[in-house]
Every structure is written in structure tokens, then in C-alpha cells.
C-alpha atoms as a PDB file:
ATOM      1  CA  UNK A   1       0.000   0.000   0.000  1.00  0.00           C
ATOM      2  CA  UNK A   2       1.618   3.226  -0.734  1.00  0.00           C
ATOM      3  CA  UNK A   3       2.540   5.949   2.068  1.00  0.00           C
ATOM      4  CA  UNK A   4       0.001   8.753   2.401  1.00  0.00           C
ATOM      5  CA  UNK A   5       0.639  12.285   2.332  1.00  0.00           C
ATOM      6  CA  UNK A   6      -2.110  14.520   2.953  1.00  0.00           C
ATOM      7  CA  UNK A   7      -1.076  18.138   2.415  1.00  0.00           C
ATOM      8  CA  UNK A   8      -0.363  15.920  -1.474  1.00  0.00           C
ATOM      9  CA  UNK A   9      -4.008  14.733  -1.386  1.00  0.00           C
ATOM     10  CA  UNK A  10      -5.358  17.398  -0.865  1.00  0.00           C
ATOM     11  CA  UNK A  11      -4.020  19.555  -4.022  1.00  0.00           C
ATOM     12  CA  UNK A  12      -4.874  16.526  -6.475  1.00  0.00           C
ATOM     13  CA  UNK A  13      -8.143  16.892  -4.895  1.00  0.00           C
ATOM     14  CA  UNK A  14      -8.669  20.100  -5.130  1.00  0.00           C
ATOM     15  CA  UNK A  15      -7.666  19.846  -8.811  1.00  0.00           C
ATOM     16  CA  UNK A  16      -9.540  16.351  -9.944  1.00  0.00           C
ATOM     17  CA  UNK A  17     -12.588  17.007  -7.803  1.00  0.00           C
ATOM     18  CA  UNK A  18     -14.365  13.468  -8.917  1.00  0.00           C
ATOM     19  CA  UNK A  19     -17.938  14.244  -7.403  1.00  0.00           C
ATOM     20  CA  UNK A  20     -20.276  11.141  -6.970  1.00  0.00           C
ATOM     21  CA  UNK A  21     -23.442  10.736  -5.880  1.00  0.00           C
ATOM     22  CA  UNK A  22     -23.874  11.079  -2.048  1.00  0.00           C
ATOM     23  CA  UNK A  23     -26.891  12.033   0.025  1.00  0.00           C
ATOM     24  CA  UNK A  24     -27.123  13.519   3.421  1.00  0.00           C
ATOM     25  CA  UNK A  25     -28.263   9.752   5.456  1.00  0.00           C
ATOM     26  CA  UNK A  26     -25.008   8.492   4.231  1.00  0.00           C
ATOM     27  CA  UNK A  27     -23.183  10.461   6.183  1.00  0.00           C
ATOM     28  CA  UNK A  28     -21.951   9.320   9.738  1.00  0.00           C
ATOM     29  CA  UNK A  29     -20.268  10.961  12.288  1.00  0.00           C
ATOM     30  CA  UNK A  30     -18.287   8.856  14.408  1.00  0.00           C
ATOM     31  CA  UNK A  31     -19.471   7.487  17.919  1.00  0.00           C
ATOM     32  CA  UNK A  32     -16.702   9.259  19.762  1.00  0.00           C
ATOM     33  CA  UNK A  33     -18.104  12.703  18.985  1.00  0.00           C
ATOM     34  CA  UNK A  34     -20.793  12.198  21.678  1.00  0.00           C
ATOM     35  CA  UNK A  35     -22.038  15.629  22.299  1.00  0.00           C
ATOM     36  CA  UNK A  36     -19.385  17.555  20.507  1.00  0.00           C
ATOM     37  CA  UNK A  37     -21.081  18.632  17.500  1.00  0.00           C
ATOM     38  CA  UNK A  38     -17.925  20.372  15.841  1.00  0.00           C
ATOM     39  CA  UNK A  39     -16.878  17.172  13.814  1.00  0.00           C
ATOM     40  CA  UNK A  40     -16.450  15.534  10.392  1.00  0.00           C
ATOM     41  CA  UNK A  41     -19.121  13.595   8.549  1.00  0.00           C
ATOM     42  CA  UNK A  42     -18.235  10.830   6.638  1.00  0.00           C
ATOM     43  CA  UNK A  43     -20.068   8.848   3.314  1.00  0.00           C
ATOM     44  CA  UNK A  44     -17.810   5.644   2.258  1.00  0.00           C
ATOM     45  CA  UNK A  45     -19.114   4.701  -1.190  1.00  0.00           C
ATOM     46  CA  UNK A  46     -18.230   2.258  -3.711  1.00  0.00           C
ATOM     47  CA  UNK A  47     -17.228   5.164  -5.677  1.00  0.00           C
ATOM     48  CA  UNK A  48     -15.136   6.762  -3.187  1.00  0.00           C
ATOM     49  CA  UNK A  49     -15.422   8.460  -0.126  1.00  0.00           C
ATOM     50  CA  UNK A  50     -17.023  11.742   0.895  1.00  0.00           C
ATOM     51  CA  UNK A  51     -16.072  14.189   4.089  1.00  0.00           C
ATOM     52  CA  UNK A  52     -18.179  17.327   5.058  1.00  0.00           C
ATOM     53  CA  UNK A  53     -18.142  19.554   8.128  1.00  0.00           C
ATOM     54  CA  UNK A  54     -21.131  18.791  10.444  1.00  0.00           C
ATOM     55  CA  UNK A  55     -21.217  21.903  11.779  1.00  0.00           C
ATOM     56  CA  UNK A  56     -22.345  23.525   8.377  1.00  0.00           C
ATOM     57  CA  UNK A  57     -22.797  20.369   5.703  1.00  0.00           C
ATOM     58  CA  UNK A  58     -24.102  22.411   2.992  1.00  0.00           C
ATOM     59  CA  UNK A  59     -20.403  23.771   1.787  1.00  0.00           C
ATOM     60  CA  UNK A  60     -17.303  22.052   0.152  1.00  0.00           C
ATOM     61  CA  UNK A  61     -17.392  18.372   0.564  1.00  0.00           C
ATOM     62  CA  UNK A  62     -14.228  16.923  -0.244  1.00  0.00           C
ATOM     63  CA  UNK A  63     -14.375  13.397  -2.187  1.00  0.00           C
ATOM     64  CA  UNK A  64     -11.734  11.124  -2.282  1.00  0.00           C
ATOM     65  CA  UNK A  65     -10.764   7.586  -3.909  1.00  0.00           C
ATOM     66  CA  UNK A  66     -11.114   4.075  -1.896  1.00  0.00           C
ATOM     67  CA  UNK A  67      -7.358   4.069  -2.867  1.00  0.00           C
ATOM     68  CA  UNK A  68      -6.550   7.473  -1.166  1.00  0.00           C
ATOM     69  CA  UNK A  69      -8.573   7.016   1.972  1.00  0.00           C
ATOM     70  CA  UNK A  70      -7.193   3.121   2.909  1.00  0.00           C
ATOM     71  CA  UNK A  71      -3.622   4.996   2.787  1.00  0.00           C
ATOM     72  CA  UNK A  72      -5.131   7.614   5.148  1.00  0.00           C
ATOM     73  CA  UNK A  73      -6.269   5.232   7.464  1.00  0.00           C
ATOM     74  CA  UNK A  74      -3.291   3.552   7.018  1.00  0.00           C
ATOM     75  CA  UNK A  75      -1.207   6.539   7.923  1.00  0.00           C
ATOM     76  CA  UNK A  76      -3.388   7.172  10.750  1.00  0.00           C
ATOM     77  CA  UNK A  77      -3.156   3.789  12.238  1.00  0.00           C
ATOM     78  CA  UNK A  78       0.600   3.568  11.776  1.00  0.00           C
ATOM     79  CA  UNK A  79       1.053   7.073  13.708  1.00  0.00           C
ATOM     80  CA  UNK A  80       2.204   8.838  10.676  1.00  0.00           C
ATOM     81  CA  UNK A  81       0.416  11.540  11.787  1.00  0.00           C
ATOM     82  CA  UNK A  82       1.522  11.426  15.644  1.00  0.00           C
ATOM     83  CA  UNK A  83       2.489  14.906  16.918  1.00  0.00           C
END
């Protein structure tokens, strides 16, 4: 699996925007936000994966490949990402 680097991801993003079709119930936040409502929303797809802000869902949603998020997680689970 290749090494993930976000601040990368982010620009090809921004550039090849690949919008799919998502609607607001397949979003999730995660369980850990409990009453915080300041969090991320999430929508895995088939087609890729989709993150909005929860506080305000309505603007930018960023959408990413299956390929690109597993190397996030990956990143995230193998503290690349540790401060």
C-alpha cells in the first residue's frame, strides 16, 4: 500500500474534484463525537469516499478515492500523523 501524504491529497483533490453521488443519510459521524457537534461527517461509497463539516454540511465536501482514503487510514493507524 503506498505511504500517504495529505497536504499531497489534498491539491490533487482540489484539482480532480471526482464528485459522486452522495446524500445527506449516508453520512456518519463517528461514535466518539458524543455531544461535541464540531466534527467531520463521513459517506464511504463504492465510488469513493465523501467528508463534510457537520457543523455547516451544505459547503465544500471533499471526495476522495477508496485508494486514497485506505492509505489515510493507514497513515493514521501507523502514527504517521503522531504529533
Amino acid at each position: 500500500m503506498r505511504k500517504f501524504h495529505f497536504q499531497q491529497l489534498l491539491v490533487k483533490e482540489v484539482m480532480n474534484n471526482k464528485q459522486f453521488a452522495v446524500k445527506d443519510e449516508d453520512f456518519k459521524m463517528s461514535i466518539w463525537t458524543g455531544k461535541h457537534i464540531h466534527c467531520v461527517e463521513v459517506a464511504i461509497k463504492p465510488e469513493g469516499v465523501a467528508i463534510r463539516d457537520s457543523i455547516d454540511p451544505t459547503k465544500n465536501t471533499l471526495y476522495f478515492s477508496r485508494g486514497d482514503w485506505d492509505a489515510f487510514i493507514k497513515g493514521v493507524k501507523d502514527g504517521q500523523f503522531d504529533l
